[in-house]
PDB file of N, CA and C in Angstrom:
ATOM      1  N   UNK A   1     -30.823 -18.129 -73.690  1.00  0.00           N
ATOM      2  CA  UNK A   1     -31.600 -17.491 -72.655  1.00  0.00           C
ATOM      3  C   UNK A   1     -31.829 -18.449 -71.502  1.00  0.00           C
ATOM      4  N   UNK A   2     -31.938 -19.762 -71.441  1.00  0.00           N
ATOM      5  CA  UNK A   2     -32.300 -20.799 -70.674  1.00  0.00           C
ATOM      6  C   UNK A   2     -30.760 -21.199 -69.915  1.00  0.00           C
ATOM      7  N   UNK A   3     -29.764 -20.503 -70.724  1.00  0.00           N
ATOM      8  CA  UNK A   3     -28.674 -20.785 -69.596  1.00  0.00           C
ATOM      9  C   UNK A   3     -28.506 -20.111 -68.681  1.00  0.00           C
ATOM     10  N   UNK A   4     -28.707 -18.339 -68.946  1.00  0.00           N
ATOM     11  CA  UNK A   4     -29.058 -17.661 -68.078  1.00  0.00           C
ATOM     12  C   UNK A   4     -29.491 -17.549 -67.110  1.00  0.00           C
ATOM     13  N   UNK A   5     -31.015 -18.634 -66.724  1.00  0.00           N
ATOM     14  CA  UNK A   5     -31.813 -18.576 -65.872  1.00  0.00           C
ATOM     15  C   UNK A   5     -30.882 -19.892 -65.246  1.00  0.00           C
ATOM     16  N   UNK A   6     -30.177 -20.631 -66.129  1.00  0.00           N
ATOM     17  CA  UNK A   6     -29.790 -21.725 -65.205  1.00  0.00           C
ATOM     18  C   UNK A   6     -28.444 -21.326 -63.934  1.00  0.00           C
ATOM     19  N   UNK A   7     -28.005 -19.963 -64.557  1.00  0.00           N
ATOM     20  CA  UNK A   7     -26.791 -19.246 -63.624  1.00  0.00           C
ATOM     21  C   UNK A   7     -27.150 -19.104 -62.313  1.00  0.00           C
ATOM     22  N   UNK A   8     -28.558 -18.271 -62.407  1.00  0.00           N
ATOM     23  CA  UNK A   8     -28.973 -17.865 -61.695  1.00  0.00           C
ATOM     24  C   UNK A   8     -29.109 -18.665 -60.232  1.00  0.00           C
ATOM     25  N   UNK A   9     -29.794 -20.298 -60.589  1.00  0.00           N
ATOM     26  CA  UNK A   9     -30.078 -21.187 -59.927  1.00  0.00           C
ATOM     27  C   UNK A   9     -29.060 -21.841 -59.022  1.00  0.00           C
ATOM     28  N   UNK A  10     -27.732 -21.639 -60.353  1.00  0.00           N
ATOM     29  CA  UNK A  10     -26.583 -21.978 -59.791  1.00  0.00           C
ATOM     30  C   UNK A  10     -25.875 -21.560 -58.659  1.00  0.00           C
ATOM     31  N   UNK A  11     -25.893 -20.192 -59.076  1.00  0.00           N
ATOM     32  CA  UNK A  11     -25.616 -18.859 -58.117  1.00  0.00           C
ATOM     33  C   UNK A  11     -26.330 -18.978 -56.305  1.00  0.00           C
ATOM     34  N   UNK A  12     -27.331 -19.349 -56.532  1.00  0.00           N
ATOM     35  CA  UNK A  12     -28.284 -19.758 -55.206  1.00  0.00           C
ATOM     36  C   UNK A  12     -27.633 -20.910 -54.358  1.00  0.00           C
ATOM     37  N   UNK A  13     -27.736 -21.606 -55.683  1.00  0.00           N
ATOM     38  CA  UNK A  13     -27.014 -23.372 -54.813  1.00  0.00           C
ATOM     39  C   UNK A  13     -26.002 -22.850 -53.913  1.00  0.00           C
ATOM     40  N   UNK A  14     -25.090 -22.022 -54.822  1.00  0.00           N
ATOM     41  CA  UNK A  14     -23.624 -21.926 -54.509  1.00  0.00           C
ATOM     42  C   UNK A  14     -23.689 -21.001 -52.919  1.00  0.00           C
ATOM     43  N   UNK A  15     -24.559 -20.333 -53.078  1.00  0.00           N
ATOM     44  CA  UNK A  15     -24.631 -19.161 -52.005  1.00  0.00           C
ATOM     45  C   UNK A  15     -25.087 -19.975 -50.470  1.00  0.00           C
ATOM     46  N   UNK A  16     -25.970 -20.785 -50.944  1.00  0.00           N
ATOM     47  CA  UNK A  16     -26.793 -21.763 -49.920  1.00  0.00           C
ATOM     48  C   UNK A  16     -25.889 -22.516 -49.543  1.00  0.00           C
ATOM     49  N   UNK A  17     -24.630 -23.308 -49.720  1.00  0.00           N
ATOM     50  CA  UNK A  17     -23.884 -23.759 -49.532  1.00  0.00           C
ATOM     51  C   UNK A  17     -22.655 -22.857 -48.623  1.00  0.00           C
ATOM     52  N   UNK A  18     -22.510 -21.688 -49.254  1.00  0.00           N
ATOM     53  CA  UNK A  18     -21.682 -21.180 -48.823  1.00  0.00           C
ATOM     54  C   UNK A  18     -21.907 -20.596 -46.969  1.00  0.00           C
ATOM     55  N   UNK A  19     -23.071 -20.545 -47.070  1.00  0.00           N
ATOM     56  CA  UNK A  19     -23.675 -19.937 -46.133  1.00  0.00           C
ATOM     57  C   UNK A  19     -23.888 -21.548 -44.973  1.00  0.00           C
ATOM     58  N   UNK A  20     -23.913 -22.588 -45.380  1.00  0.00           N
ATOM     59  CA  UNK A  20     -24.071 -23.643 -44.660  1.00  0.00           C
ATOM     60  C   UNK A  20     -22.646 -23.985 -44.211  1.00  0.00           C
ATOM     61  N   UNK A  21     -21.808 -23.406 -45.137  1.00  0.00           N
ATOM     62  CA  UNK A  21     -20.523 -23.997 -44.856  1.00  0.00           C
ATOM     63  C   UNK A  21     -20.001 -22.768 -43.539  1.00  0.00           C
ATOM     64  N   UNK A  22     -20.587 -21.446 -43.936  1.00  0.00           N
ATOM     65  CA  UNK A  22     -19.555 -20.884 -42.814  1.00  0.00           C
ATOM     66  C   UNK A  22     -20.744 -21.070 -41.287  1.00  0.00           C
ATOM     67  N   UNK A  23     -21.915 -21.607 -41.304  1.00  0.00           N
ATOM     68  CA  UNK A  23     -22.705 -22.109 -40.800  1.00  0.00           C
ATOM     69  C   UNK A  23     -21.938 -23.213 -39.167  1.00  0.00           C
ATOM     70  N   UNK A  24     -21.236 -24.486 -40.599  1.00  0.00           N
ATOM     71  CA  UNK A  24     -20.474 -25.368 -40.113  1.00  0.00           C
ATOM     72  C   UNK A  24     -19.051 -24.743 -39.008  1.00  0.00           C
ATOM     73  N   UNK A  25     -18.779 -24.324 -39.514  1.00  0.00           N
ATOM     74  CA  UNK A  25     -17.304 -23.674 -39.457  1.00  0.00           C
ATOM     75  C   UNK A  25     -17.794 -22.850 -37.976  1.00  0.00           C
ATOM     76  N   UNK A  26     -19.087 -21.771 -37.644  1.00  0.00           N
ATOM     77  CA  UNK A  26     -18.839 -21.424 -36.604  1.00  0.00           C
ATOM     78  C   UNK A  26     -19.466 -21.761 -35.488  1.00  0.00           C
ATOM     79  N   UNK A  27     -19.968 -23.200 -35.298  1.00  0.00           N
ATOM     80  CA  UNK A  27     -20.234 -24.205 -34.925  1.00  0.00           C
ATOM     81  C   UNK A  27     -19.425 -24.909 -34.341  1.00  0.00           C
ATOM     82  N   UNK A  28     -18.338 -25.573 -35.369  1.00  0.00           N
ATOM     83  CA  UNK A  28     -17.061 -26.038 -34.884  1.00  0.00           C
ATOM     84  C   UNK A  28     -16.568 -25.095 -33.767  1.00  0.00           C
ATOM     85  N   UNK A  29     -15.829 -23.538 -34.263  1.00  0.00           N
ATOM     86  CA  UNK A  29     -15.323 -22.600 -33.232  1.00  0.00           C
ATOM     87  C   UNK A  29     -16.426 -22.586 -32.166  1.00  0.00           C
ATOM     88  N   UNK A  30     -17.588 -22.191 -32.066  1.00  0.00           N
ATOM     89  CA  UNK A  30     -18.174 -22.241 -30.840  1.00  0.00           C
ATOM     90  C   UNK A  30     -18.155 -23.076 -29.709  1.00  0.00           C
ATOM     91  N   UNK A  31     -18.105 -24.601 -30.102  1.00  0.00           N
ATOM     92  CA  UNK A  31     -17.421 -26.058 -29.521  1.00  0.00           C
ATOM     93  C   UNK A  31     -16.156 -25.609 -29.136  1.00  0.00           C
ATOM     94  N   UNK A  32     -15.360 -25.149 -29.627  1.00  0.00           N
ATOM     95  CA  UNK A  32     -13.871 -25.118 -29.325  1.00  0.00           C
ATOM     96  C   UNK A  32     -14.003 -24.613 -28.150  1.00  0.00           C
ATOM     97  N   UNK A  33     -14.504 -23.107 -28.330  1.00  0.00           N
ATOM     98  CA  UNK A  33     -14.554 -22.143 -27.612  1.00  0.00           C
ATOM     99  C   UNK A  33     -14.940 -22.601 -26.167  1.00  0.00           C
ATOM    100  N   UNK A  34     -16.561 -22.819 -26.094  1.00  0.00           N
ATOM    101  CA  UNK A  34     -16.925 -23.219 -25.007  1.00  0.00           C
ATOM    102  C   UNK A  34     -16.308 -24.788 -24.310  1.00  0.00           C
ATOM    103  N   UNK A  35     -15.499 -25.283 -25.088  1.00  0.00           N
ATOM    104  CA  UNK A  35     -14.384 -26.236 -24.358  1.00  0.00           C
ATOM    105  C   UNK A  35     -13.035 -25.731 -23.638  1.00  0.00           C
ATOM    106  N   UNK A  36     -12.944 -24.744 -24.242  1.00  0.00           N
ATOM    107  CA  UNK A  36     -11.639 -23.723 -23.557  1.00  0.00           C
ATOM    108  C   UNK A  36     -12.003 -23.071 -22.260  1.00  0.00           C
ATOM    109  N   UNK A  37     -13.485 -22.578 -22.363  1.00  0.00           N
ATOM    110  CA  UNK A  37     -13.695 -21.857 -21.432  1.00  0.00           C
ATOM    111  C   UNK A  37     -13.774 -22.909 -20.122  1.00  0.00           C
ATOM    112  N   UNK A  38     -14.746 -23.870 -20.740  1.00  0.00           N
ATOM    113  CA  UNK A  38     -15.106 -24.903 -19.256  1.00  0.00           C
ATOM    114  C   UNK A  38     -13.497 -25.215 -18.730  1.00  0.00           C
ATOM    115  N   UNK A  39     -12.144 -25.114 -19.504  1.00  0.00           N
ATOM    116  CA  UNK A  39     -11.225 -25.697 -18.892  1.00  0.00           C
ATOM    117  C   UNK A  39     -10.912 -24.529 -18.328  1.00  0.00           C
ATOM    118  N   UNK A  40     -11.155 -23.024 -18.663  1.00  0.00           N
ATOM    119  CA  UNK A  40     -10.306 -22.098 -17.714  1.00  0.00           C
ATOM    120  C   UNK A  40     -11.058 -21.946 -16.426  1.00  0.00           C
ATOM    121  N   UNK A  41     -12.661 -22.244 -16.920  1.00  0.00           N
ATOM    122  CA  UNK A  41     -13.233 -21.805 -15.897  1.00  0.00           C
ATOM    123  C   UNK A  41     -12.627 -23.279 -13.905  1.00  0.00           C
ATOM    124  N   UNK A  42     -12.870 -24.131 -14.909  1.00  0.00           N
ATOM    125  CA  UNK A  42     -12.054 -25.579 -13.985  1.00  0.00           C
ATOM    126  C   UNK A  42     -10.621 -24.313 -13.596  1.00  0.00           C
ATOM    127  N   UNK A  43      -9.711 -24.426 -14.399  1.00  0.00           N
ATOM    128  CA  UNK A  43      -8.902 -23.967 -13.827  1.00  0.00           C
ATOM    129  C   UNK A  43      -8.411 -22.215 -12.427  1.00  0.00           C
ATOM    130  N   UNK A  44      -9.649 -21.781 -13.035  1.00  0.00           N
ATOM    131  CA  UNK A  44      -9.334 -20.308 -12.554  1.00  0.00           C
ATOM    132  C   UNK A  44     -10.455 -20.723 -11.198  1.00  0.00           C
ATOM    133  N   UNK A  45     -11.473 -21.544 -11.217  1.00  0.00           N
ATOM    134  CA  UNK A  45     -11.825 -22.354  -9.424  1.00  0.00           C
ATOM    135  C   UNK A  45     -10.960 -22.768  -8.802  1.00  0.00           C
ATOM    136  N   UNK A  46     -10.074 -23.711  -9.186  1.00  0.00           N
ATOM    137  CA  UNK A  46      -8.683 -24.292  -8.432  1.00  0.00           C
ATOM    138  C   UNK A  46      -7.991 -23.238  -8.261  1.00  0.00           C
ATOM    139  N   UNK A  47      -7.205 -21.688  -9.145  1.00  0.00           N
ATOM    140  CA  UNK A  47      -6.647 -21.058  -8.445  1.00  0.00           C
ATOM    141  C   UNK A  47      -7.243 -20.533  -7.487  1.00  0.00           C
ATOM    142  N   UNK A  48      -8.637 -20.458  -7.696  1.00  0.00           N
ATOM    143  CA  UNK A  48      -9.171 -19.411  -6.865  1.00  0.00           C
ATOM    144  C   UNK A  48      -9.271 -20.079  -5.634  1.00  0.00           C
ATOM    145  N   UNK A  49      -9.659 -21.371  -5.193  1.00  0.00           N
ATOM    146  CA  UNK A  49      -9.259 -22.058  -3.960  1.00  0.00           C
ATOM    147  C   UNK A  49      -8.058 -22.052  -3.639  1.00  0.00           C
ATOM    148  N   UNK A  50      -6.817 -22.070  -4.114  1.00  0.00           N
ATOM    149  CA  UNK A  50      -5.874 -21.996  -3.547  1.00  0.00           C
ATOM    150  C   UNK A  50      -5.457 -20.750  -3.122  1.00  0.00           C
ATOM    151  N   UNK A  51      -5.456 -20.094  -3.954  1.00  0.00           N
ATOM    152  CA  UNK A  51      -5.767 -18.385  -3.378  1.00  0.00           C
ATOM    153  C   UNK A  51      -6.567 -17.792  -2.004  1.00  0.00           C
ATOM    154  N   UNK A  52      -7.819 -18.823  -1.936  1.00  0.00           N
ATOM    155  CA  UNK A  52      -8.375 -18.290  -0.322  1.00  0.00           C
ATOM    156  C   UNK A  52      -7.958 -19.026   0.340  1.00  0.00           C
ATOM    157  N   UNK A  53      -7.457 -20.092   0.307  1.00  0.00           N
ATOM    158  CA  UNK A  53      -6.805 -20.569   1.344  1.00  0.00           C
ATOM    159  C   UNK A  53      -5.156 -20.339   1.548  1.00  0.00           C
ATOM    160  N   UNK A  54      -4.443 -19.969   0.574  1.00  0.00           N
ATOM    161  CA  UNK A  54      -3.281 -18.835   1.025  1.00  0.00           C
ATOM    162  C   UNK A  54      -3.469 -17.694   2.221  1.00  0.00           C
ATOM    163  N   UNK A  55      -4.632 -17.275   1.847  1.00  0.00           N
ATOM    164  CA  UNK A  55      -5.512 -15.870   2.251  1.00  0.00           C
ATOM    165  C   UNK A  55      -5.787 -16.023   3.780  1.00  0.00           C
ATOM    166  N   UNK A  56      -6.157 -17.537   3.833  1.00  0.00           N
ATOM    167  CA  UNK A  56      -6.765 -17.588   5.193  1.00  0.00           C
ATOM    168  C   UNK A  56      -5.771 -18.326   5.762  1.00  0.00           C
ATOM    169  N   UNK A  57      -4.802 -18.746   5.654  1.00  0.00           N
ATOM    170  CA  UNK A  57      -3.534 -19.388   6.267  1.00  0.00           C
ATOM    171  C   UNK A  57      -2.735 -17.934   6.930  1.00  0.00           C
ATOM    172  N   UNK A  58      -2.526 -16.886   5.869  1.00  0.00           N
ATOM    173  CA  UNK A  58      -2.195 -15.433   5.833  1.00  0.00           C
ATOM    174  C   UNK A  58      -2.691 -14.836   6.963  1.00  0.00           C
ATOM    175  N   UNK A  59      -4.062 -15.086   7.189  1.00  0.00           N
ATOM    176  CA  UNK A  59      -5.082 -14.207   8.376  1.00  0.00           C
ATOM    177  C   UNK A  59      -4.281 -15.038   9.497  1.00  0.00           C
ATOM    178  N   UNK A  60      -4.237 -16.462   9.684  1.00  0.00           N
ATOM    179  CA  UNK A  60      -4.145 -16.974  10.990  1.00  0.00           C
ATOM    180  C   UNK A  60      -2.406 -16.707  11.386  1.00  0.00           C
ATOM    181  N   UNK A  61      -2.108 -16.770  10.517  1.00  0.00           N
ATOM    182  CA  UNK A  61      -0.312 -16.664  10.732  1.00  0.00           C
ATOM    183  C   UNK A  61      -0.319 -14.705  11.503  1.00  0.00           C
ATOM    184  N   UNK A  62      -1.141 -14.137  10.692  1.00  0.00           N
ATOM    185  CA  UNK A  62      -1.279 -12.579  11.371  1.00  0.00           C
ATOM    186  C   UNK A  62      -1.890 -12.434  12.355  1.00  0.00           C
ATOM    187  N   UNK A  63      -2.590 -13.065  13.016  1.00  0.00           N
ATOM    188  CA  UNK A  63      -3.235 -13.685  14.027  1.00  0.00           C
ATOM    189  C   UNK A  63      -2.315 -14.053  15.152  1.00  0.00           C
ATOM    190  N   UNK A  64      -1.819 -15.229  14.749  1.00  0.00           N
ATOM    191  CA  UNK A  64      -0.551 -15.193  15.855  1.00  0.00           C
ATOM    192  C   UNK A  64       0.722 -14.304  16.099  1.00  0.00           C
ATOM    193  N   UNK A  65       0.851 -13.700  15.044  1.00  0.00           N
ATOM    194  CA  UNK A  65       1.841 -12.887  14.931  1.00  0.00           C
ATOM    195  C   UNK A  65       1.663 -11.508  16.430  1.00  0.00           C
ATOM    196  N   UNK A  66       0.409 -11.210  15.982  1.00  0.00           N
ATOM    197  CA  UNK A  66      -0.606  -9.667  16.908  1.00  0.00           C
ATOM    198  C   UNK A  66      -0.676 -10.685  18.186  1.00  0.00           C
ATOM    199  N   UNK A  67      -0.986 -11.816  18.262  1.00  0.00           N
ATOM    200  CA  UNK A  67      -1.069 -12.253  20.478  1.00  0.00           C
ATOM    201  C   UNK A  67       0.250 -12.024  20.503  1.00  0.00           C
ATOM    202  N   UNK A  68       1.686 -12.748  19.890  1.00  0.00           N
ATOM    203  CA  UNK A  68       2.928 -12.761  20.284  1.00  0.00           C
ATOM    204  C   UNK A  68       3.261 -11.317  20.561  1.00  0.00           C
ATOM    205  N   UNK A  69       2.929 -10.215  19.966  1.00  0.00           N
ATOM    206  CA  UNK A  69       3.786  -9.066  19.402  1.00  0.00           C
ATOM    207  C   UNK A  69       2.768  -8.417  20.924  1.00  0.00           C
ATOM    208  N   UNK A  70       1.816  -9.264  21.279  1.00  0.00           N
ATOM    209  CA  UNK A  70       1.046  -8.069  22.601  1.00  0.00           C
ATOM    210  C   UNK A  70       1.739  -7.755  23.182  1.00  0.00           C
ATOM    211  N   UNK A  71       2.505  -8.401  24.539  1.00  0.00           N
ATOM    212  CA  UNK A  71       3.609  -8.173  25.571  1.00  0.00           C
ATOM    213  C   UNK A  71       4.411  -6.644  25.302  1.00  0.00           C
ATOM    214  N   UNK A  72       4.940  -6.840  23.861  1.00  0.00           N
ATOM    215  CA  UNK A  72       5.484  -5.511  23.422  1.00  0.00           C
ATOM    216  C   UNK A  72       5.164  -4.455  22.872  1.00  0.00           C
ATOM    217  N   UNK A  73       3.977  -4.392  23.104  1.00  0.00           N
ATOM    218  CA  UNK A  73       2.879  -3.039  22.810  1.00  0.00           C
ATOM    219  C   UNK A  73       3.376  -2.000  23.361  1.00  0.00           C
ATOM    220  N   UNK A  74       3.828  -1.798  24.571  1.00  0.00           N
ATOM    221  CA  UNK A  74       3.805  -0.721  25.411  1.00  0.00           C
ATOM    222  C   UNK A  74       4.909  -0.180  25.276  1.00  0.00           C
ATOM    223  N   UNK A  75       6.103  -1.459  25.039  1.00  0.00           N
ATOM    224  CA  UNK A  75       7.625  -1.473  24.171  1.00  0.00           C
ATOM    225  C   UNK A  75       7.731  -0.417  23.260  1.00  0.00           C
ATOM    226  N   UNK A  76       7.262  -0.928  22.329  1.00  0.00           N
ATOM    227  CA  UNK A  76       7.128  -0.171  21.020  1.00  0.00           C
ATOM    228  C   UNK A  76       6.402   0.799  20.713  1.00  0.00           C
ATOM    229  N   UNK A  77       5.449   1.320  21.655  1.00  0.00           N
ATOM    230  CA  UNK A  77       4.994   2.409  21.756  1.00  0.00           C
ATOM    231  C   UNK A  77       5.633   3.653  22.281  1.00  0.00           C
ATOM    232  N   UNK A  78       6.228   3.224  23.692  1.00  0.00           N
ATOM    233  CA  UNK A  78       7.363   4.118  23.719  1.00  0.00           C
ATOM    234  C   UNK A  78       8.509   4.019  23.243  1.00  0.00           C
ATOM    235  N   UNK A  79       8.853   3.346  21.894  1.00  0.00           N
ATOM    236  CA  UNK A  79      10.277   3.645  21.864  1.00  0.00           C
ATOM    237  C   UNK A  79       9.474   4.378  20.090  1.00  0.00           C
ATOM    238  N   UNK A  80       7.916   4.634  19.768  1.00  0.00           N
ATOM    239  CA  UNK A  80       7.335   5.425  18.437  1.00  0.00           C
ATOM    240  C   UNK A  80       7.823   6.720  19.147  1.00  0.00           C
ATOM    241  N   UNK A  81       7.566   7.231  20.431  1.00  0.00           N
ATOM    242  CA  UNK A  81       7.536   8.221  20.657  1.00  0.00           C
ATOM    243  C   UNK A  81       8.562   9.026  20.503  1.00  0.00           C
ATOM    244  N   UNK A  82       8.425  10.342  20.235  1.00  0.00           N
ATOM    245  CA  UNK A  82       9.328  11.486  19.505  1.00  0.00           C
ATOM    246  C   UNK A  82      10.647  11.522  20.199  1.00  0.00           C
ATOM    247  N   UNK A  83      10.152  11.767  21.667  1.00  0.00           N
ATOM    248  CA  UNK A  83      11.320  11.811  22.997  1.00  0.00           C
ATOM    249  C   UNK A  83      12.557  10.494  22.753  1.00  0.00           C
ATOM    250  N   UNK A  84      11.642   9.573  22.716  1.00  0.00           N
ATOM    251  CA  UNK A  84      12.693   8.133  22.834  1.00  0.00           C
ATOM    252  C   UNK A  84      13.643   8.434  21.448  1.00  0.00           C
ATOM    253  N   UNK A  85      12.610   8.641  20.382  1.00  0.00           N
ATOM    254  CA  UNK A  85      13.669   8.532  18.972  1.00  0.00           C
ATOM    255  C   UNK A  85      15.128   9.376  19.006  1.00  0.00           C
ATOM    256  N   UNK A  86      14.525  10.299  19.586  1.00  0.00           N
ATOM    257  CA  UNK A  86      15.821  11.432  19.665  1.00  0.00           C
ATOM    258  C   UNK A  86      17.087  11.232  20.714  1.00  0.00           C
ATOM    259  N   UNK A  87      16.024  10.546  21.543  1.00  0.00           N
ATOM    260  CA  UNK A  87      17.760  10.203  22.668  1.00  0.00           C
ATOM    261  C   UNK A  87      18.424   8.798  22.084  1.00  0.00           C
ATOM    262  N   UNK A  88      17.465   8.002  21.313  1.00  0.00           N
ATOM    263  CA  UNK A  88      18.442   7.022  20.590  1.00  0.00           C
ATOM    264  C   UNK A  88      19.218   7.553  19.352  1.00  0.00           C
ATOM    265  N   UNK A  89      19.125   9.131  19.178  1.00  0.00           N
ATOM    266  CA  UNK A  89      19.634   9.445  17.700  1.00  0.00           C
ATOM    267  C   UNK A  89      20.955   9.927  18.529  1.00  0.00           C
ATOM    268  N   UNK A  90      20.427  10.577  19.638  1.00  0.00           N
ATOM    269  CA  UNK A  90      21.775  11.166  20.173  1.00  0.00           C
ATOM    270  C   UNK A  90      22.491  10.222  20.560  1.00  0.00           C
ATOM    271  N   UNK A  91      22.140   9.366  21.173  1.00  0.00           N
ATOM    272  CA  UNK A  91      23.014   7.820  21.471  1.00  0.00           C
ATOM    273  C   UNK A  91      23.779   7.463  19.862  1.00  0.00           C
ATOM    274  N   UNK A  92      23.065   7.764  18.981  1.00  0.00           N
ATOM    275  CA  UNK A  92      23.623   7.074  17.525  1.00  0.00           C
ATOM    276  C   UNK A  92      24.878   8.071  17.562  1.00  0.00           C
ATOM    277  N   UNK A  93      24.849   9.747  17.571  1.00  0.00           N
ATOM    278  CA  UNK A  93      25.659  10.541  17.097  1.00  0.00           C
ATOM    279  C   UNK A  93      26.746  10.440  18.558  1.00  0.00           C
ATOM    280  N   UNK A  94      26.682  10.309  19.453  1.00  0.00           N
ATOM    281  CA  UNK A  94      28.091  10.212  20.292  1.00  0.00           C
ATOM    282  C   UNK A  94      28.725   8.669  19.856  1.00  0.00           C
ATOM    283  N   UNK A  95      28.043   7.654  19.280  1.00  0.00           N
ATOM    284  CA  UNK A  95      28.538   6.885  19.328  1.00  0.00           C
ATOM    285  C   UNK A  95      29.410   6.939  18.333  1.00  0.00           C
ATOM    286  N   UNK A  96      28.833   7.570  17.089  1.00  0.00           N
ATOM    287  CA  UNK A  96      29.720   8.071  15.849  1.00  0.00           C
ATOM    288  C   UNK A  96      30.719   8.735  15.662  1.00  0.00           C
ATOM    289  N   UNK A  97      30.489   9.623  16.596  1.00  0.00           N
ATOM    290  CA  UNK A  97      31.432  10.816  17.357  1.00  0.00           C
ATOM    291  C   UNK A  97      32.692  10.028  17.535  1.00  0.00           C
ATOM    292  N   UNK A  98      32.762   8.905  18.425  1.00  0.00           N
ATOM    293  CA  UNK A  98      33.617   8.692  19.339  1.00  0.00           C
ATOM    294  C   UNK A  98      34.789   7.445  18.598  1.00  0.00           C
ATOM    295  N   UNK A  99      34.074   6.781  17.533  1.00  0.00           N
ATOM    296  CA  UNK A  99      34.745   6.335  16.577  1.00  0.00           C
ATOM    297  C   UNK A  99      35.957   7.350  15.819  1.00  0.00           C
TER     298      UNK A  99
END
């Protein structure tokens, strides 16, 4: 009968342990974890700076692009228009023609 009660005790140890051990264990992973993150987070700041400054290199290059492209505003406005497209289509089809 006295071994019985000694199972019991055993049973506890064992459980108390077990419970310290997976204790340990997600402790360790949590360390891991939050070491992974601090490196993505490091890393995904650096893309992300290089990314706005792609972004804003992007704006100024479109920037110059719209002063250069002014002069030919008025260009390219009349040659959007319906009239112009069609006498350059007919220009396309005699030229095709004549081949």
């Amino acid at each position: 009968m006295t071994d019985l009660g000694w199972i019991g005790v055993w049973l506890l140890v064992v459980g108390v342990l077990a419970i310290v051990l997976e204790g340990v264990f997600a402790a360790v992973w949590t360390a891991r974890i939050v070491k992974r993150s601090r490196a993505l987070r490091k890393a995904l700041a650096s893309e992300q700076a290089k990314l706005q400054a792609d972004f804003a290199r992007l704006q100024a290059a479109l920037a110059d692009m719209e002063v250069l492209w002014q002069p030919y505003g008025r260009l390219l406005g009349w040659l959007r228009h319906p009239i112009a497209i069609a006498l350059l289509q007919s220009f396309a089809r005699r030229r095709a023609a004549a081949r």
